[in-house]
N, C-alpha and C. Protein backbone atom coordinates (compact mmCIF):
# COMPACT_ATOMS: atom_id res chain seq x y z
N UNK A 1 0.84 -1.20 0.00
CA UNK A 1 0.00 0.00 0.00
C UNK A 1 0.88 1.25 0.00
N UNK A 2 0.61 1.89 -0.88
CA UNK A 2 1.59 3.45 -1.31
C UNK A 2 1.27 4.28 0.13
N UNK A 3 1.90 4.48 0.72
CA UNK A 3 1.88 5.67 1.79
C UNK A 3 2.01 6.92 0.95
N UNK A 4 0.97 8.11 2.06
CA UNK A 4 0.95 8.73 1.67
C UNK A 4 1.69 10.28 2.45
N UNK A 5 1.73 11.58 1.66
CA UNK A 5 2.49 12.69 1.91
C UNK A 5 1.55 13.49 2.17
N UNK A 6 1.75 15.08 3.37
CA UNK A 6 1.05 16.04 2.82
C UNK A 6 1.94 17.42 3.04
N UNK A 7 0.90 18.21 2.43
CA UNK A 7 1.80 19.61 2.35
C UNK A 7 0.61 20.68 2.07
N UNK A 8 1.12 21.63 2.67
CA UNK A 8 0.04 22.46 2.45
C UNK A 8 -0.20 23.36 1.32
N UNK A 9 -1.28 23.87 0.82
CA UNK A 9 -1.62 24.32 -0.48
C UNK A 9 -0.89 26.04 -0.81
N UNK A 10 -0.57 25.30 -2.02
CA UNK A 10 0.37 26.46 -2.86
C UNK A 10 -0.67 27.27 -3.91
N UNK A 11 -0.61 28.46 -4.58
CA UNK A 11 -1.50 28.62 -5.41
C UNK A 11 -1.67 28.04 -6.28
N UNK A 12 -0.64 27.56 -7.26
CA UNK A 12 -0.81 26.19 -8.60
C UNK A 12 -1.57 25.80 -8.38
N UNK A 13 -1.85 25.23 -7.08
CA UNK A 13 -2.61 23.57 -6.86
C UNK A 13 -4.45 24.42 -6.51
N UNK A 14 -4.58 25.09 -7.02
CA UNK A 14 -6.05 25.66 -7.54
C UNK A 14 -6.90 24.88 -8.34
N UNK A 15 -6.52 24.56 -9.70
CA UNK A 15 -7.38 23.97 -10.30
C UNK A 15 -7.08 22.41 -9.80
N UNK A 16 -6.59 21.68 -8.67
CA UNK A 16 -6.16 20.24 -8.59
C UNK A 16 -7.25 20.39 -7.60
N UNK A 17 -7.52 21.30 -6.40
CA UNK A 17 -8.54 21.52 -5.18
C UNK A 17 -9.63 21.67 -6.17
N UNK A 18 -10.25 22.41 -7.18
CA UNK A 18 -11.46 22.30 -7.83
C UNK A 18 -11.63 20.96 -7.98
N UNK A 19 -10.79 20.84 -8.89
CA UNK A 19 -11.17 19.49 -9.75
C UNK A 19 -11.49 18.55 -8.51
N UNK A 20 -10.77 18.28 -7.82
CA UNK A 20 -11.19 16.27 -6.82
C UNK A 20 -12.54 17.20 -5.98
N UNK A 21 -12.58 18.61 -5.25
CA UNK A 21 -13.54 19.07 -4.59
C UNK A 21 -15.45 18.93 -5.97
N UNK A 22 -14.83 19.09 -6.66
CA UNK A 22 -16.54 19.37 -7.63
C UNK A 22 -16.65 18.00 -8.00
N UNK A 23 -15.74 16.91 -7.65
CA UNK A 23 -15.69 15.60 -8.53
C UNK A 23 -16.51 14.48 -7.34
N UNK A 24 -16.38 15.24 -6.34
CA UNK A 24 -16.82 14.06 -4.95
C UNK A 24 -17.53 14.70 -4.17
N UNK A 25 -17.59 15.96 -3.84
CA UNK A 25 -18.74 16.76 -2.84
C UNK A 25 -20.16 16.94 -3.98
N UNK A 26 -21.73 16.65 -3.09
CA UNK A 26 -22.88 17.09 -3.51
C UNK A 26 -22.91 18.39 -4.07
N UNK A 27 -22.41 19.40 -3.07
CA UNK A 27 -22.77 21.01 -3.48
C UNK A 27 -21.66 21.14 -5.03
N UNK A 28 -22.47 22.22 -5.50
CA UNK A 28 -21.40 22.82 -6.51
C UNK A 28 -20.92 24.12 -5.90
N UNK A 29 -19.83 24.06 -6.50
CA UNK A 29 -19.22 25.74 -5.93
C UNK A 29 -18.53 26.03 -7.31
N UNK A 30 -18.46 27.76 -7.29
CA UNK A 30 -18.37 28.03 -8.28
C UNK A 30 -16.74 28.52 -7.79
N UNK A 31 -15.23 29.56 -8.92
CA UNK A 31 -14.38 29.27 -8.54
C UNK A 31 -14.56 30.43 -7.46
N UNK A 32 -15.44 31.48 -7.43
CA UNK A 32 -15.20 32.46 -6.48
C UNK A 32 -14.71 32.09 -5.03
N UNK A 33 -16.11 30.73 -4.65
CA UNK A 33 -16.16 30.43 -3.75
C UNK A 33 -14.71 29.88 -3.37
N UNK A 34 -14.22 29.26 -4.12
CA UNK A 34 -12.35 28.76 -3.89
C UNK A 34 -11.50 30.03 -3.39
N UNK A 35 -11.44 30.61 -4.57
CA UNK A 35 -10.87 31.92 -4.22
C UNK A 35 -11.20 32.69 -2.98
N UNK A 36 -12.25 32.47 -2.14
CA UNK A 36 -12.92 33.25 -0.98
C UNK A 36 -12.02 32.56 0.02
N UNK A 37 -11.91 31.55 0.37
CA UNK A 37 -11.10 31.35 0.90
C UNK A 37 -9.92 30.60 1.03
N UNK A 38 -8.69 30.06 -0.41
CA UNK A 38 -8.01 29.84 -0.66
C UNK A 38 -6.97 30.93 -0.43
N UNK A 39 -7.79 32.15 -0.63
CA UNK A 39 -6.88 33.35 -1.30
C UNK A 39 -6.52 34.08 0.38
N UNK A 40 -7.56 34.15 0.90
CA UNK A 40 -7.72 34.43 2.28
C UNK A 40 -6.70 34.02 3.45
N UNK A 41 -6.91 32.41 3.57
CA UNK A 41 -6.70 31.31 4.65
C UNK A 41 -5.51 30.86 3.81
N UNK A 42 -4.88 30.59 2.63
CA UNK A 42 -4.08 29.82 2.43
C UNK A 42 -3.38 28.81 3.37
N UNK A 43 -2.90 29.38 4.33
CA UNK A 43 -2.22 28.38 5.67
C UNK A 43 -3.01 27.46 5.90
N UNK A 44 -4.41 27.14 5.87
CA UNK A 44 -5.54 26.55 6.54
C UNK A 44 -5.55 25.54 5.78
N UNK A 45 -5.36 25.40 4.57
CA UNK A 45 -5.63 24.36 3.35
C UNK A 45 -4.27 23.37 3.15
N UNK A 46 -4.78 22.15 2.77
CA UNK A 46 -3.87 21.32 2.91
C UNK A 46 -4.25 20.21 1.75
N UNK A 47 -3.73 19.40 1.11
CA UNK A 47 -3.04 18.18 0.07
C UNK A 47 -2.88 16.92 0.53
N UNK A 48 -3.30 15.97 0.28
CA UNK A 48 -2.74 14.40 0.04
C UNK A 48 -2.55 14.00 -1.12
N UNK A 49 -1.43 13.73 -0.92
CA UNK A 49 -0.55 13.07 -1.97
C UNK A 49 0.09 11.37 -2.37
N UNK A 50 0.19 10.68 -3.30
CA UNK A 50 0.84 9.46 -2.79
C UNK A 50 2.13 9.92 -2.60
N UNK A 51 2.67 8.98 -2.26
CA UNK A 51 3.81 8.94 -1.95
C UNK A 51 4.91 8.57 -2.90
N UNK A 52 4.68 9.03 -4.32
CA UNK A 52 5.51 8.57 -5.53
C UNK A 52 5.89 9.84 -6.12
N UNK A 53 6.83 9.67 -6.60
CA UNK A 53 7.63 10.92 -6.84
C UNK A 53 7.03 10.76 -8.55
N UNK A 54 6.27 9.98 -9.24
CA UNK A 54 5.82 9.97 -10.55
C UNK A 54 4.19 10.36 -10.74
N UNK A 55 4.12 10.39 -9.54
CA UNK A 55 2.39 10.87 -9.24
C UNK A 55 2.36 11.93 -8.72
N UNK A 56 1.70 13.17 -9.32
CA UNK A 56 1.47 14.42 -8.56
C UNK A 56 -0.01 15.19 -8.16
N UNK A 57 -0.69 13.73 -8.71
CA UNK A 57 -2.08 14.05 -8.66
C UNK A 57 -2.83 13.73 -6.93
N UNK A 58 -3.09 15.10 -6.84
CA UNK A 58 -3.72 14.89 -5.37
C UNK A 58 -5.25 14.14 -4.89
N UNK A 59 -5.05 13.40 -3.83
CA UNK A 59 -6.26 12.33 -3.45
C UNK A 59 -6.58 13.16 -1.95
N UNK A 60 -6.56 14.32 -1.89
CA UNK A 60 -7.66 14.60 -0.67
C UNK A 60 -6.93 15.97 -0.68
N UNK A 61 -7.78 16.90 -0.04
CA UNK A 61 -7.98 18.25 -0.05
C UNK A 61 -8.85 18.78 1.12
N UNK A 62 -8.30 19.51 1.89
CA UNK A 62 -8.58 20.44 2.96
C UNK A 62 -8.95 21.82 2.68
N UNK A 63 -10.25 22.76 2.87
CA UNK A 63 -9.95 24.23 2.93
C UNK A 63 -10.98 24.48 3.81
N UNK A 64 -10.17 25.59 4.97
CA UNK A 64 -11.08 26.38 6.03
C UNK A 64 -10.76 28.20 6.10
N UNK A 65 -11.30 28.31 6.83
CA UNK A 65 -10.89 29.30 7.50
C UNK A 65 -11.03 30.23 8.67
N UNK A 66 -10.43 30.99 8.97
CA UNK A 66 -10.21 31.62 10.30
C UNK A 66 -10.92 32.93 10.65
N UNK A 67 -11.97 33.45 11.76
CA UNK A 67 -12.35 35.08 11.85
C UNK A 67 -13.14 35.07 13.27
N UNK A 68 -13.11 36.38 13.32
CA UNK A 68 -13.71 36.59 14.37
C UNK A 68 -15.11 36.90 13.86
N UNK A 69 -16.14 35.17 14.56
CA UNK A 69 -17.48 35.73 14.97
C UNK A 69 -18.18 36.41 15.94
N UNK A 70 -19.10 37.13 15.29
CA UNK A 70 -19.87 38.40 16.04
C UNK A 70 -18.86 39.22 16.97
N UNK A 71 -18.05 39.70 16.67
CA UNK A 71 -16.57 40.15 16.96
C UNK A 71 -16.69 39.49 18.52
N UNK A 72 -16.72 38.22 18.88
CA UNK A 72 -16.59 37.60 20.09
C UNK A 72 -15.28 36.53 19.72
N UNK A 73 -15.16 35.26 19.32
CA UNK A 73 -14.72 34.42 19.34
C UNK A 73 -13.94 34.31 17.98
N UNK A 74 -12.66 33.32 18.14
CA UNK A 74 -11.50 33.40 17.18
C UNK A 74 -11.88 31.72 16.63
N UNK A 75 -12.82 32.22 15.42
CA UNK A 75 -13.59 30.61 14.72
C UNK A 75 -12.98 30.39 13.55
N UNK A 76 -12.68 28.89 13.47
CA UNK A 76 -12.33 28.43 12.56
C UNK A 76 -13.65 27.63 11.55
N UNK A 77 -13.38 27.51 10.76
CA UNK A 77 -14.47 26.80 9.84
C UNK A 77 -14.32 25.89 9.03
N UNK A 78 -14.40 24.80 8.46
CA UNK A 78 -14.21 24.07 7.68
C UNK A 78 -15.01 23.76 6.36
N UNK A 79 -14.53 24.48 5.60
CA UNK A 79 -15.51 24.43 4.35
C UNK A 79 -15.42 23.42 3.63
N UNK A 80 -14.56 22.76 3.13
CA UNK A 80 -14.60 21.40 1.87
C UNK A 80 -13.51 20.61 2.15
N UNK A 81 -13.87 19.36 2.47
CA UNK A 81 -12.99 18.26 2.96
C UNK A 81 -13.20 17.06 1.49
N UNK A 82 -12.49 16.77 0.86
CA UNK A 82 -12.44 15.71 -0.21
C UNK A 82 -11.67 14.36 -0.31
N UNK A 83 -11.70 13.43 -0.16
CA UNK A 83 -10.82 12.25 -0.95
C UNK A 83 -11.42 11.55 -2.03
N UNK A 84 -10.72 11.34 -2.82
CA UNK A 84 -10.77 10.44 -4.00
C UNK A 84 -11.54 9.22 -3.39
N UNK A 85 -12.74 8.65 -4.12
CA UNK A 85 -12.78 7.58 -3.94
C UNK A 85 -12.42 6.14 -3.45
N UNK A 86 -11.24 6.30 -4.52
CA UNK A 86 -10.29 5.16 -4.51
C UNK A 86 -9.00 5.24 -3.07
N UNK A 87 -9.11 6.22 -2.83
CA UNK A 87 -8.29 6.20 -1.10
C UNK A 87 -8.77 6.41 -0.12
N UNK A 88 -10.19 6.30 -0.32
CA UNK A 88 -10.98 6.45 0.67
C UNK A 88 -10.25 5.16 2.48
N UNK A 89 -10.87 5.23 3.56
CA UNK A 89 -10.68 4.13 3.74
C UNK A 89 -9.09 4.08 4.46
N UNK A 90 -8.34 5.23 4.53
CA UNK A 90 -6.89 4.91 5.03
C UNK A 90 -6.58 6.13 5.94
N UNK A 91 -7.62 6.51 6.21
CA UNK A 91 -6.97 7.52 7.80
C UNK A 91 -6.78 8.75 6.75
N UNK A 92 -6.71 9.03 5.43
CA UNK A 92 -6.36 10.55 4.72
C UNK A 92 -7.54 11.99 4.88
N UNK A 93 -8.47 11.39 5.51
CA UNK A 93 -9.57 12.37 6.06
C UNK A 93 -9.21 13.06 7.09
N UNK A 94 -9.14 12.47 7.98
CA UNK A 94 -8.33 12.57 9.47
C UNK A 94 -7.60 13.23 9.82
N UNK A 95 -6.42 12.76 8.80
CA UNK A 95 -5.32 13.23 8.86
C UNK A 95 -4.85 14.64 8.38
N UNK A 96 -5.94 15.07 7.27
CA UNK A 96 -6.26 16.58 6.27
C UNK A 96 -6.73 16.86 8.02
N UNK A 97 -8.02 16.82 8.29
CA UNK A 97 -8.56 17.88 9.72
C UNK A 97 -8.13 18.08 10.69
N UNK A 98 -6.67 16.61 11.06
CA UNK A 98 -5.65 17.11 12.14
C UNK A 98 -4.95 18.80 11.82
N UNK A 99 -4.43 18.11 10.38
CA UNK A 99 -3.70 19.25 9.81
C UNK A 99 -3.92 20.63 9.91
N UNK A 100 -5.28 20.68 9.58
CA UNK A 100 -5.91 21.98 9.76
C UNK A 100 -6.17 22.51 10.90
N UNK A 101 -6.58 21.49 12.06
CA UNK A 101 -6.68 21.67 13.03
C UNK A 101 -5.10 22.40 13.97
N UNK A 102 -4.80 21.61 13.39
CA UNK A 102 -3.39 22.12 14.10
C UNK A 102 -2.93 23.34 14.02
N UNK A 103 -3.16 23.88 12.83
CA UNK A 103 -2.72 25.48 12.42
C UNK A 103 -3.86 26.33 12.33
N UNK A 104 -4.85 25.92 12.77
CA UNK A 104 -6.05 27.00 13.06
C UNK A 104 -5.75 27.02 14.57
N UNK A 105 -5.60 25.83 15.51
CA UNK A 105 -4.73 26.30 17.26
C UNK A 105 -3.43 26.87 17.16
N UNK A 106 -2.97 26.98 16.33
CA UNK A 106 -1.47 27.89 16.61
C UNK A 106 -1.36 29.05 16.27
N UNK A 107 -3.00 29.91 15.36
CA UNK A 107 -3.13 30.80 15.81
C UNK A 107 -4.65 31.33 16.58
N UNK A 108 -4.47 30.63 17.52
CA UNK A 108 -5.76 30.94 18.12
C UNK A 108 -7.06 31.00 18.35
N UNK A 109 -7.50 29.66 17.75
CA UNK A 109 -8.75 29.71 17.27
C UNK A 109 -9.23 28.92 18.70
N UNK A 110 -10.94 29.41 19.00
CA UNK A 110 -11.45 28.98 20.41
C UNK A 110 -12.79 28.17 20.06
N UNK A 111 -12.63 28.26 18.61
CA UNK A 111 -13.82 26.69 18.13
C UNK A 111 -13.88 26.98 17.20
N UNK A 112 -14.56 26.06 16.23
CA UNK A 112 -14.66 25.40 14.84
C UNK A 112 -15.93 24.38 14.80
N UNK A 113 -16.25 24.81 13.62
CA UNK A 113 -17.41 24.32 13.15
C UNK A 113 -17.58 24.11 11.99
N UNK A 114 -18.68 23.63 11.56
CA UNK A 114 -18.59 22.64 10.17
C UNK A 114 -19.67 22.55 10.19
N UNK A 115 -20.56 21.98 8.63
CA UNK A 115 -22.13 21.78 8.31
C UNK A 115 -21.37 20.03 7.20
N UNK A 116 -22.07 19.05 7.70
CA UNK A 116 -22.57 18.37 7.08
C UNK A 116 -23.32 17.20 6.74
N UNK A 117 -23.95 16.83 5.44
CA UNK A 117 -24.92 16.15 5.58
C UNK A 117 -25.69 15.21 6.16
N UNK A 118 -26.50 15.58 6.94
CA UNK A 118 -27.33 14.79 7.77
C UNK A 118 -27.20 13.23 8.12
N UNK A 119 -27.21 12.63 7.16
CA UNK A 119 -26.78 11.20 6.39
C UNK A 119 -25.67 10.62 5.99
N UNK A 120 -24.87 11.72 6.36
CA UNK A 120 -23.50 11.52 5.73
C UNK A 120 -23.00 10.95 7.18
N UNK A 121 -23.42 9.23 6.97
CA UNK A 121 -22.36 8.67 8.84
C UNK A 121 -20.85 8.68 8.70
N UNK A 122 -20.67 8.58 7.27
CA UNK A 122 -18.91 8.42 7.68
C UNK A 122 -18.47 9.56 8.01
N UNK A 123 -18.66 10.83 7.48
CA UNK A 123 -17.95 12.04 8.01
C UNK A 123 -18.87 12.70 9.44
N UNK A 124 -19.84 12.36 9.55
CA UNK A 124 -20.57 12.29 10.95
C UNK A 124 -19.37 11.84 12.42
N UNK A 125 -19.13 10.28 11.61
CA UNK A 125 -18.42 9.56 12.61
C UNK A 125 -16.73 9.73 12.85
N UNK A 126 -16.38 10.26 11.43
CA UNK A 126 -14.92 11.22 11.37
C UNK A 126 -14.89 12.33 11.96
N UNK A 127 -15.87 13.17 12.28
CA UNK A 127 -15.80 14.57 13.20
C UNK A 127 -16.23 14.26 14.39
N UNK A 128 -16.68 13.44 14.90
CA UNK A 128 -17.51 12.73 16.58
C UNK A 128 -15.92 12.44 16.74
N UNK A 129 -15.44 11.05 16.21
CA UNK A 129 -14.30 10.70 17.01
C UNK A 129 -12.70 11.84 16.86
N UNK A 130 -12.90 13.16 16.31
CA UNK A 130 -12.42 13.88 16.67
C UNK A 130 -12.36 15.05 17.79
N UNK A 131 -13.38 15.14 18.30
CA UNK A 131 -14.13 15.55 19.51
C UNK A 131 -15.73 16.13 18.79
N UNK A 132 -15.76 16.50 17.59
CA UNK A 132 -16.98 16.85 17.14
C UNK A 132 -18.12 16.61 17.56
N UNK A 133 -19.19 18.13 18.23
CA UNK A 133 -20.56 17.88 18.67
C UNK A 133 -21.47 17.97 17.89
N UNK A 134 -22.49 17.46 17.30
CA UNK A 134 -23.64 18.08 16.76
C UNK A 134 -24.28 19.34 17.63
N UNK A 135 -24.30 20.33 16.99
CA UNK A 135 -24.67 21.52 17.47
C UNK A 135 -26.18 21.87 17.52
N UNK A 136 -26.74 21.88 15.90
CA UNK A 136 -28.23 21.81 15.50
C UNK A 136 -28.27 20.99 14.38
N UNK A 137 -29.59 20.73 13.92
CA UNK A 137 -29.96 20.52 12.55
C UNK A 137 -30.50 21.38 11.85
N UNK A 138 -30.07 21.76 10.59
CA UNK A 138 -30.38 23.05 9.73
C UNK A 138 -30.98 21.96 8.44
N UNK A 139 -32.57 22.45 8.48
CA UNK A 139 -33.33 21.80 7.45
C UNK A 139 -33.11 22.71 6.45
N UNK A 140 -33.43 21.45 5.50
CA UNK A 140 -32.95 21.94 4.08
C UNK A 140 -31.68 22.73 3.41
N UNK A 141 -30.89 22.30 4.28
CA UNK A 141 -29.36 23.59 4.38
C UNK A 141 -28.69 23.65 2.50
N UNK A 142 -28.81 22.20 2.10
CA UNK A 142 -27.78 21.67 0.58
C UNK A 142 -29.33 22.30 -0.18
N UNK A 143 -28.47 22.48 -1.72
CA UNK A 143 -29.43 22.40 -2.59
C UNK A 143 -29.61 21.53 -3.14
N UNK A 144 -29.38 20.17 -2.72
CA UNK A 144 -30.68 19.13 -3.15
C UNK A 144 -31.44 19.00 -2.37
N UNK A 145 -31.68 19.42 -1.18
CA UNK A 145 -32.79 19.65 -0.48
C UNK A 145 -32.53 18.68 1.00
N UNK A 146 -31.31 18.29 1.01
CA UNK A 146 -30.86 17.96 2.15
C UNK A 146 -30.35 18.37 3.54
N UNK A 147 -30.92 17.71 4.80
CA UNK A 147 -30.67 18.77 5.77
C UNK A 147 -29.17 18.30 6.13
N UNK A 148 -29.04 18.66 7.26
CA UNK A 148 -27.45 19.33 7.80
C UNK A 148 -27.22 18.84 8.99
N UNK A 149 -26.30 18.69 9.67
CA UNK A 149 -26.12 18.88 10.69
C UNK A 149 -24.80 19.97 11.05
N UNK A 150 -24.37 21.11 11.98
CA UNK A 150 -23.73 21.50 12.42
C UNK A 150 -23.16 21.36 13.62
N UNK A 151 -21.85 21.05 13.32
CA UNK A 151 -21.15 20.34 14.25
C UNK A 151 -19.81 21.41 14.71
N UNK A 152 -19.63 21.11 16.25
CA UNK A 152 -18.77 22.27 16.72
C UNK A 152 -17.92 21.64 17.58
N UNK A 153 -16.63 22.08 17.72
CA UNK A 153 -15.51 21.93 18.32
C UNK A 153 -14.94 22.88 19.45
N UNK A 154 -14.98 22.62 20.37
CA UNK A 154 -14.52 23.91 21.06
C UNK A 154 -12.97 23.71 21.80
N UNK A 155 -12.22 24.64 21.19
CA UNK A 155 -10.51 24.48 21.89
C UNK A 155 -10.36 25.34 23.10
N UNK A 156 -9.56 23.82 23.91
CA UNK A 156 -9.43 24.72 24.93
C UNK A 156 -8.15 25.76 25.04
N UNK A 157 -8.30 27.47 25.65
CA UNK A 157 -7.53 28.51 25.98
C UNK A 157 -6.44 28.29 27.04
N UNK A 158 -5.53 28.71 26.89
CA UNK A 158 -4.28 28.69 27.54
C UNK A 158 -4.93 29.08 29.14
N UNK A 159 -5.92 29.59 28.85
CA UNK A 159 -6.18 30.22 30.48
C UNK A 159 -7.34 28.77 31.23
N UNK A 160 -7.66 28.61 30.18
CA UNK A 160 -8.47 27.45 30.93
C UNK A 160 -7.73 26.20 31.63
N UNK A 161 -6.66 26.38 30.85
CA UNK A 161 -5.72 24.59 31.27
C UNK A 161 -4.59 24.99 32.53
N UNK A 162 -5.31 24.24 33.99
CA UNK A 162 -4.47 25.04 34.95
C UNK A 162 -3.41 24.42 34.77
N UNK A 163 -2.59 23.37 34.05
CA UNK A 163 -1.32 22.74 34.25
C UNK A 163 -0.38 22.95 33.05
N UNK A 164 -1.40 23.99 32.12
CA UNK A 164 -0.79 24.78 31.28
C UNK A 164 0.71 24.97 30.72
N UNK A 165 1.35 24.35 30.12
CA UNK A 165 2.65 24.60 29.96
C UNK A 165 3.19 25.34 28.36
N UNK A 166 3.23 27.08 28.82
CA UNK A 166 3.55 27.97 28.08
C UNK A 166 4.52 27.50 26.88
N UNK A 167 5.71 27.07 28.05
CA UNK A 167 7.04 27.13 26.99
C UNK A 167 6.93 25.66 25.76
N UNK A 168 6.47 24.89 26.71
CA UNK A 168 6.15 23.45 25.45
C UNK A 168 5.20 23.97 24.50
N UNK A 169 4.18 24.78 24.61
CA UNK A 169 3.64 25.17 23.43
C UNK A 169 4.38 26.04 22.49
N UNK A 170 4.93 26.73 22.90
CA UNK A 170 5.87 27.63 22.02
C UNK A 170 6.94 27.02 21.34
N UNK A 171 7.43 25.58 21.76
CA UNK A 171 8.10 24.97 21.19
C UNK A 171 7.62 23.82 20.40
N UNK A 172 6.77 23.59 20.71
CA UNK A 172 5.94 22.60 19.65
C UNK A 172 5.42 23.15 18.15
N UNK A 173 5.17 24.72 18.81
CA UNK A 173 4.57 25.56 17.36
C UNK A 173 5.18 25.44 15.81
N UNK A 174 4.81 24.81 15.36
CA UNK A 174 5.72 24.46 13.54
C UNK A 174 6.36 26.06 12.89
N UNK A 175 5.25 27.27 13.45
CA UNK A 175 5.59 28.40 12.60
C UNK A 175 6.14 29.57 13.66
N UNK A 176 6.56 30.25 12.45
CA UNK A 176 7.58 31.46 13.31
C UNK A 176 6.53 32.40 14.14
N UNK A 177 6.67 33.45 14.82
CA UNK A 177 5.68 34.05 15.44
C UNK A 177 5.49 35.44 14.50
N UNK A 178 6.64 35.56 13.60
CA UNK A 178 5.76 36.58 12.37
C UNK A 178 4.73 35.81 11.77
N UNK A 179 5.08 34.32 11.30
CA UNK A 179 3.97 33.49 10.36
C UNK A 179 3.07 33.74 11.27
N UNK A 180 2.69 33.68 12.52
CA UNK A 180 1.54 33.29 13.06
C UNK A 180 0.60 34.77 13.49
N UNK A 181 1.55 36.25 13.31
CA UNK A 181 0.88 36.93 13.72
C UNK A 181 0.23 37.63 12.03
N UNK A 182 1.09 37.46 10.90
CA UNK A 182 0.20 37.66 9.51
C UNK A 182 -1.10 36.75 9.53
N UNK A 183 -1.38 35.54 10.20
CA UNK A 183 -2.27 34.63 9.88
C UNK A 183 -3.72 34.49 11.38
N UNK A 184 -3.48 35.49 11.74
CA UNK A 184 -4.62 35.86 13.42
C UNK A 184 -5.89 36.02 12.32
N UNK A 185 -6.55 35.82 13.45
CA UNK A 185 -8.07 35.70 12.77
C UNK A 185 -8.31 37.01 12.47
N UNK A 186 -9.10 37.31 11.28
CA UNK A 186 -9.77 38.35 10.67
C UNK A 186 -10.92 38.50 10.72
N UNK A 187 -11.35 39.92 10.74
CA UNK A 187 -12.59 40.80 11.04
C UNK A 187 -13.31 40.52 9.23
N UNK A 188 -14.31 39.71 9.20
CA UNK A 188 -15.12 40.02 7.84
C UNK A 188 -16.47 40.11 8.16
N UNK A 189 -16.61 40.97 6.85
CA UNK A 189 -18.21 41.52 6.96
C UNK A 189 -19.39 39.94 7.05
N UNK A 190 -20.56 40.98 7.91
CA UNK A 190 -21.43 39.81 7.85
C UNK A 190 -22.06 39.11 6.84
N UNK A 191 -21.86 39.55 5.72
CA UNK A 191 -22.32 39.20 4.39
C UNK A 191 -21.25 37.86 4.02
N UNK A 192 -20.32 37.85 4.86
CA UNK A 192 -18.84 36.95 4.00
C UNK A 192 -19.09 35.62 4.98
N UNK A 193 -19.48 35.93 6.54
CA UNK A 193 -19.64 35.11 7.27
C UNK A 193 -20.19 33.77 7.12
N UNK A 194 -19.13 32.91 6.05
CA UNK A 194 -20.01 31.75 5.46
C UNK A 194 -19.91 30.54 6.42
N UNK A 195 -20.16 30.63 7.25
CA UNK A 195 -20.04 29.32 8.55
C UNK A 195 -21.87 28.54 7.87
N UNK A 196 -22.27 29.13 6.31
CA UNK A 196 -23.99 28.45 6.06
C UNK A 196 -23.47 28.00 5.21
N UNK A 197 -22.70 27.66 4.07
CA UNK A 197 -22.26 27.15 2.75
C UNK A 197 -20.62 25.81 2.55
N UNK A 198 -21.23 24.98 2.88
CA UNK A 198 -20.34 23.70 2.94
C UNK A 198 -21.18 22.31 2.27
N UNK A 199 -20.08 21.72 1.66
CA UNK A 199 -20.67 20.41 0.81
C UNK A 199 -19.76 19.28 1.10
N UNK A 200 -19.52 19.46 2.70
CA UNK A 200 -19.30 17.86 2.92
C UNK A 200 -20.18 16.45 3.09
């Protein structure tokens, strides 16, 4: 079995995130919607790859992103999670929302949330055994007329954890503390606030 690589998304790899995202998710999105937050979050988005230096075609795809809702809380979001079919089945789901996960906590995010399909048990049961709650059900959320579920994550704050250890986090952090202070959550208008538009 080819093991696999990841890395996080470069601009090239635009039309490779369309293509496997419109080829395996229900919703359609058009490229704006990529660009909304590819162009935005870049850090947030992430690649699976095999592990062959003759294959460059990617089998799973990550994109979220980061802001402050109702100027209260530092939320992350998860908009389009994809694998190929054919690699379905090997931990590459998982392993994309660790990813993301990981660099939406290193700069600060105090929960995350996600919409998807009601029916959908495998990614139901991929966000539960990540700590994922069902939050509500949003009828009729997809345009095929399918409802939703919204599911939320809540990270815990440096101030909450009394055994807290500052300096191991600062050394565990993958990025520099310029990378991490260009990439702090952003103020967007309520019109942009798409925590309603996901086709997992």
């Amino acid at each position: 079995m080819a093991s696999i690589a990841y890395r996080p998304y470069v601009e090239s790899d635009l039309p490779h995130v369309m293509s496997l995202v419109q080829s395996e998710l229900s919703e359609p999105y058009v490229i704006y919607t990529f660009r909304y937050f590819l162009y935005q979050w870049p850090h947030l988005a992430f690649l699976a790859y095999p592990d062959d230096p003759n294959d460059h075609r990617p089998i799973g795809a990550i994109v979220c992103k980061q802001s402050t809702h109702k100027n209260l809380a530092n939320r992350g979001y998860i908009a389009m999670l994809s694998v190929d079919k054919l690699w379905r089945k090997r931990g590459i789901a998982s392993s994309l929302v660790r990813h993301s996960l990981e660099a939406m906590k290193a700069n600060g995010v105090e929960e995350i949330v996600l919409e998807t399909e009601y029916d959908n048990h495998a990614a139901l049961g991929l966000y539960e055994s990540l700590g994922f709650i069902r939050e509500k059900r949003l009828h009729r959320f997809y345009l095929n007329g399918k409802d939703a579920f919204r599911l939320i994550l809540t990270v815990p704050t440096p101030s909450s954890l009394g055994d807290y250890d500052s300096d191991r986090s600062k050394s565990s952090t993958p990025r520099s503390s310029a990378a991490l202070n260009m990439y702090r959550a952003i103020k967007v208008s309520e019109s942009d606030d798409s925590d309603e538009e996901s086709g997992r």
